[in-house]
N, C-alpha and C. Protein backbone atom coordinates (compact mmCIF):
# COMPACT_ATOMS: atom_id res chain seq x y z
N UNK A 1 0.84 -1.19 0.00
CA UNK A 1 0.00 0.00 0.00
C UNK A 1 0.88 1.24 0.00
N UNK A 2 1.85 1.61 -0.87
CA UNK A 2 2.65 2.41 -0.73
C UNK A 2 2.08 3.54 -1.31
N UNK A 3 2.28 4.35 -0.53
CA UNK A 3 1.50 6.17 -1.08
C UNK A 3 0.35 6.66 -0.29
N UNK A 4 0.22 5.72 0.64
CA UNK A 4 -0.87 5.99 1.55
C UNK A 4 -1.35 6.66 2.52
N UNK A 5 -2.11 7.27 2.77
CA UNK A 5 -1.54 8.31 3.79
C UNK A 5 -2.43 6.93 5.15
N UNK A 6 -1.95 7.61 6.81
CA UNK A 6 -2.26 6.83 7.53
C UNK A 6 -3.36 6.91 7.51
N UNK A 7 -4.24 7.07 7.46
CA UNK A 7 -5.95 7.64 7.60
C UNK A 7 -6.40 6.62 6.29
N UNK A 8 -6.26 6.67 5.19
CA UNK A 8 -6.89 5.70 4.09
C UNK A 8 -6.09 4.41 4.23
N UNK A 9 -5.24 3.92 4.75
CA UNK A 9 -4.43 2.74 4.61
C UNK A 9 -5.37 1.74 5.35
N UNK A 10 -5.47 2.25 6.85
CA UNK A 10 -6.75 1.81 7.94
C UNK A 10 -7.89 1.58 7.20
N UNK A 11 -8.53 2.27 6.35
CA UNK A 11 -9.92 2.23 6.33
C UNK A 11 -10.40 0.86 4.79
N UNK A 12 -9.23 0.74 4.02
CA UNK A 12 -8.93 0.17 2.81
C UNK A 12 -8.53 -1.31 3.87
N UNK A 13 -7.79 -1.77 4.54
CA UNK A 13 -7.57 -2.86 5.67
C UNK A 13 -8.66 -3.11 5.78
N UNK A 14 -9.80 -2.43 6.64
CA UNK A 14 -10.81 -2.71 7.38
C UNK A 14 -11.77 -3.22 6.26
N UNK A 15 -11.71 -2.37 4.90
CA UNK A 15 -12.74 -2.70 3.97
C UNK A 15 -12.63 -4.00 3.76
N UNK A 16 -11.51 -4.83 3.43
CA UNK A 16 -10.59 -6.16 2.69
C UNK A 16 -10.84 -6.90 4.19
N UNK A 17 -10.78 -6.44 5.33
CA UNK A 17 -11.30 -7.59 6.45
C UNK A 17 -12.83 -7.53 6.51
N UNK A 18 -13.75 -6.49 6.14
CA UNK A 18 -15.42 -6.77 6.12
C UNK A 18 -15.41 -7.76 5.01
N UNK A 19 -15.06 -7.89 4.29
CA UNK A 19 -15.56 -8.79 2.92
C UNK A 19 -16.29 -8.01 2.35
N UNK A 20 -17.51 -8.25 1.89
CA UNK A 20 -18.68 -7.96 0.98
C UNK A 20 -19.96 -7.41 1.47
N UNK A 21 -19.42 -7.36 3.38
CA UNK A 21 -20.82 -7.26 3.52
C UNK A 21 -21.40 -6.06 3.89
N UNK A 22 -22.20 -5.41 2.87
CA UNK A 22 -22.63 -3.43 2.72
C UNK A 22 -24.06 -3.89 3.05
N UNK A 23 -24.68 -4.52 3.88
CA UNK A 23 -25.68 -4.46 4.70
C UNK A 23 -26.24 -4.39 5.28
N UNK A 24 -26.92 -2.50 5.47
CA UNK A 24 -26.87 -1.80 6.36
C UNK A 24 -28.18 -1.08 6.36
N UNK A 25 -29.09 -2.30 6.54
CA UNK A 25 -30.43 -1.97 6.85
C UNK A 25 -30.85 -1.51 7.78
N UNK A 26 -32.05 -1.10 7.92
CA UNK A 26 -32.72 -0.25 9.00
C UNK A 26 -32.53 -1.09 10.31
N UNK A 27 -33.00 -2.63 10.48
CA UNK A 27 -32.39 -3.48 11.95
C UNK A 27 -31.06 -3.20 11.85
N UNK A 28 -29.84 -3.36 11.50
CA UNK A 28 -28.64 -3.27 11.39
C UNK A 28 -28.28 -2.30 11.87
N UNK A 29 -29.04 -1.08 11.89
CA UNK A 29 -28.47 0.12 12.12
C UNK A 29 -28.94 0.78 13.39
N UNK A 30 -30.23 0.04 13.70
CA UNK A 30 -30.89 0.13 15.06
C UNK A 30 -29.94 -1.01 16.01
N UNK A 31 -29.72 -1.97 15.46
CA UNK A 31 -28.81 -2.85 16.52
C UNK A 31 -27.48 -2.37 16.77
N UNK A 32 -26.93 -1.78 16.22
CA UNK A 32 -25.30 -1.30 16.29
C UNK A 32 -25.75 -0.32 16.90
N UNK A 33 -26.46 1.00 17.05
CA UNK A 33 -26.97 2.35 18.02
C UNK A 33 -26.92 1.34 19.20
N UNK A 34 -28.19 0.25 19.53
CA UNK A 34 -28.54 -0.33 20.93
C UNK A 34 -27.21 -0.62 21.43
N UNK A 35 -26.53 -1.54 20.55
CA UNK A 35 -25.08 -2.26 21.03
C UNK A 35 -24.80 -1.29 21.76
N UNK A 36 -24.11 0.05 21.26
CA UNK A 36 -23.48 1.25 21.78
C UNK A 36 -24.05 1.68 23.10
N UNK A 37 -25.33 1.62 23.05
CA UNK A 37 -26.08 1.78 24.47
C UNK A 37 -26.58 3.54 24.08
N UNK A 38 -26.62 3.70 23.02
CA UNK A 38 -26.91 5.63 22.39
C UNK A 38 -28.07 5.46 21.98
N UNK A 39 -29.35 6.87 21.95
CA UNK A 39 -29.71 6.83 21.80
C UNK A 39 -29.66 7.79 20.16
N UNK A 40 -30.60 7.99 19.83
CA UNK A 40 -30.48 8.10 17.80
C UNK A 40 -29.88 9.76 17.92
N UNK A 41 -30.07 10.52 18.53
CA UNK A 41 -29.69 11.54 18.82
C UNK A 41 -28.06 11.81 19.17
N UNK A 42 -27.30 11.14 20.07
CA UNK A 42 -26.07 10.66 20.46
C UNK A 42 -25.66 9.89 19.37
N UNK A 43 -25.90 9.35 18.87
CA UNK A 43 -25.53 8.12 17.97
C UNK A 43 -25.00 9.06 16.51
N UNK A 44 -26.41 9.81 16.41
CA UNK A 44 -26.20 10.94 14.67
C UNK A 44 -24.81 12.08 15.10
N UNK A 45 -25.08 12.32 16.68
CA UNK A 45 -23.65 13.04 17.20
C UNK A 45 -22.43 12.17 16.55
N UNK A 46 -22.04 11.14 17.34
CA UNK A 46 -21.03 10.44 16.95
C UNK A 46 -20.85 9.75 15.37
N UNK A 47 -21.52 9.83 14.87
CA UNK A 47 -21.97 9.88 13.52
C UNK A 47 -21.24 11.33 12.37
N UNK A 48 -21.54 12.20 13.11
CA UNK A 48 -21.38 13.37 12.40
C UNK A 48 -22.41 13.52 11.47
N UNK A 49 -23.47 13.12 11.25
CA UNK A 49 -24.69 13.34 10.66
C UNK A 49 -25.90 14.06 11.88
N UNK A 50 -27.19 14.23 11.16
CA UNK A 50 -28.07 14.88 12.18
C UNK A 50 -29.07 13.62 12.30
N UNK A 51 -29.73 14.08 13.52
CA UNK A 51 -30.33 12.65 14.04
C UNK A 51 -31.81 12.39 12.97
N UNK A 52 -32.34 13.03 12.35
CA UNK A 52 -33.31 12.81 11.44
C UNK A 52 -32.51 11.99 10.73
N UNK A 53 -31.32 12.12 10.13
CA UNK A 53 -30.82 10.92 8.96
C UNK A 53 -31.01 9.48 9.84
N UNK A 54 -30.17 9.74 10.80
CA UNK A 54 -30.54 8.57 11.76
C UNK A 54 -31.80 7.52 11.56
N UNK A 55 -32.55 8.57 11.94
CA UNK A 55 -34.00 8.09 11.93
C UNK A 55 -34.62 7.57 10.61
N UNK A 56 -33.91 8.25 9.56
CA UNK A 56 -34.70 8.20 8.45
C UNK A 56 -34.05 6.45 7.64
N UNK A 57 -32.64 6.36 8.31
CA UNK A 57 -32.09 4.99 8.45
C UNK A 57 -32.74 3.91 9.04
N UNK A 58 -33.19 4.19 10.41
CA UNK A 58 -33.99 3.61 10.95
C UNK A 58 -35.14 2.61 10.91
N UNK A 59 -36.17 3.62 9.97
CA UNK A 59 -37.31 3.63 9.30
C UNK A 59 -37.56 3.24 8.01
N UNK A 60 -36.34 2.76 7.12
CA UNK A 60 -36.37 2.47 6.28
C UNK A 60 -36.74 3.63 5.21
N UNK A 61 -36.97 5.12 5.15
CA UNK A 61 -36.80 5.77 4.14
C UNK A 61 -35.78 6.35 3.35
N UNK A 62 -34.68 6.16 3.95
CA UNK A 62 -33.18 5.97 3.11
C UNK A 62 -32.12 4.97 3.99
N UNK A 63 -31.32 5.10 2.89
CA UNK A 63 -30.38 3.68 3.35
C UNK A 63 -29.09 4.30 2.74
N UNK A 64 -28.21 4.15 3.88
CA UNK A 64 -26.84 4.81 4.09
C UNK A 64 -26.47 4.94 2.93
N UNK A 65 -25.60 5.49 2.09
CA UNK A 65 -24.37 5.69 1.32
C UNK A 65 -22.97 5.92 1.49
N UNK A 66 -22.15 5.65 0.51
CA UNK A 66 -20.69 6.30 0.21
C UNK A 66 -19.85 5.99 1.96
N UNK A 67 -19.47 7.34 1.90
CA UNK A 67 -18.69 7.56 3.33
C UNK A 67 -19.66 6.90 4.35
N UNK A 68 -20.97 7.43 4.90
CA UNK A 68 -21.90 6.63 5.99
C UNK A 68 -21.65 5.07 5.93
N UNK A 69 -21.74 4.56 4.69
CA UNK A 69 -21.30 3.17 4.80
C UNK A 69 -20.39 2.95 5.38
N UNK A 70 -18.90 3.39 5.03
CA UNK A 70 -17.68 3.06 5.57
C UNK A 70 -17.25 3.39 7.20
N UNK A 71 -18.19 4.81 7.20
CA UNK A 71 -18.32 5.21 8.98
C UNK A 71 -18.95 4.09 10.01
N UNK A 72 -19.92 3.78 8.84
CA UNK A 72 -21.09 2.67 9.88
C UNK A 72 -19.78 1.63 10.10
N UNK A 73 -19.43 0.43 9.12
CA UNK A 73 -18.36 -0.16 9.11
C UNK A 73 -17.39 -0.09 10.07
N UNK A 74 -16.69 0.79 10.23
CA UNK A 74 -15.47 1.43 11.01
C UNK A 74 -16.18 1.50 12.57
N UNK A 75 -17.53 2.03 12.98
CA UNK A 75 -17.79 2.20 14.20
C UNK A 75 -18.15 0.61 14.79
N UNK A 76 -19.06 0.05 13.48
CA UNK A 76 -19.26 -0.86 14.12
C UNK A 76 -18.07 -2.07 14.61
N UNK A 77 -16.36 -2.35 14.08
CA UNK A 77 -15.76 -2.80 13.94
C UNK A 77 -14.89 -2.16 15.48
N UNK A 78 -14.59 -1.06 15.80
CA UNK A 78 -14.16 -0.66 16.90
C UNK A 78 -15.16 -0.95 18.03
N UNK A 79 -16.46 -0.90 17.92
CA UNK A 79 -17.49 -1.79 19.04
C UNK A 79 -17.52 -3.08 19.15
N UNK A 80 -16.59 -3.87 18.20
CA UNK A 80 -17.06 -5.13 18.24
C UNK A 80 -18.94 -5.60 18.05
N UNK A 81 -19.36 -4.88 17.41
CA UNK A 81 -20.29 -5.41 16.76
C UNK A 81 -20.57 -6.51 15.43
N UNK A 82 -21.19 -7.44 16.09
CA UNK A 82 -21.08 -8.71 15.37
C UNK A 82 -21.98 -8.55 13.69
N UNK A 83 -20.87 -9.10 12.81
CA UNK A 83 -21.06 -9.06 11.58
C UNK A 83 -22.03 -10.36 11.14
N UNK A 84 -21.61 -11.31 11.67
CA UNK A 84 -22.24 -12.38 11.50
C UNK A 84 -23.59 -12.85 11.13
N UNK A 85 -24.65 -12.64 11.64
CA UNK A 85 -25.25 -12.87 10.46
C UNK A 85 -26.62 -10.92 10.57
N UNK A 86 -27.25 -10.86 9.93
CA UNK A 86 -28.22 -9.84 10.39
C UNK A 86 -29.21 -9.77 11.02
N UNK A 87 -29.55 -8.68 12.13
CA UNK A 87 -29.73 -8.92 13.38
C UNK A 87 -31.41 -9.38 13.55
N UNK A 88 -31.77 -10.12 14.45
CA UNK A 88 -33.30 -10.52 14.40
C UNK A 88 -34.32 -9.34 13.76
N UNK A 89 -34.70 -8.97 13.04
CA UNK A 89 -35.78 -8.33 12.44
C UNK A 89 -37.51 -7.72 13.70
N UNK A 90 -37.03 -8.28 14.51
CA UNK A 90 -38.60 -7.98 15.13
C UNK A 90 -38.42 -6.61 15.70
N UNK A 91 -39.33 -5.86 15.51
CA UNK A 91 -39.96 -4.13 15.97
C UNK A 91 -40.59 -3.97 16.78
């Protein structure tokens, strides 16, 4: 990885250890907030987004992109939040 600066070298690692998996549905995204113990408000804080996106993740009226993907990824990987399979579905 030569030319890298330290900041993209990390995040290109982490991508090549997730594998394939960009599945980051509305449970997915409510279970990684709970994991954290935050509520959607705290969560869009640490996020750097506003908590309506949050929500709107949540709820199923949009579904992460681009950078949010890779943020979600990265937070959830420093929590040890389990990749394994996707999280029970019940509301």
């Amino acid at each position: 990885m030569r030319g890298l600066d330290l900041y993209t070298k990390p995040c290109i690692d982490l991508l090549r250890k997730m594998g394939g998996n960009t599945d980051w549905d509305r449970a997915r995204i409510r279970a990684l907030r709970q994991h954290m113990g935050l509520t959607q408000d705290r969560f869009a804080r640490h996020l750097g987004v506003r908590q309506q996106t949050v929500s709107e993740w949540e709820t199923g009226v949009y579904e992460p992109r681009g950078t949010s993907v890779t943020l979600l990824r990265m937070v959830a990987e420093k929590n040890r939040f389990s990749y394994g399979a996707p999280p029970d579905r019940h509301e």
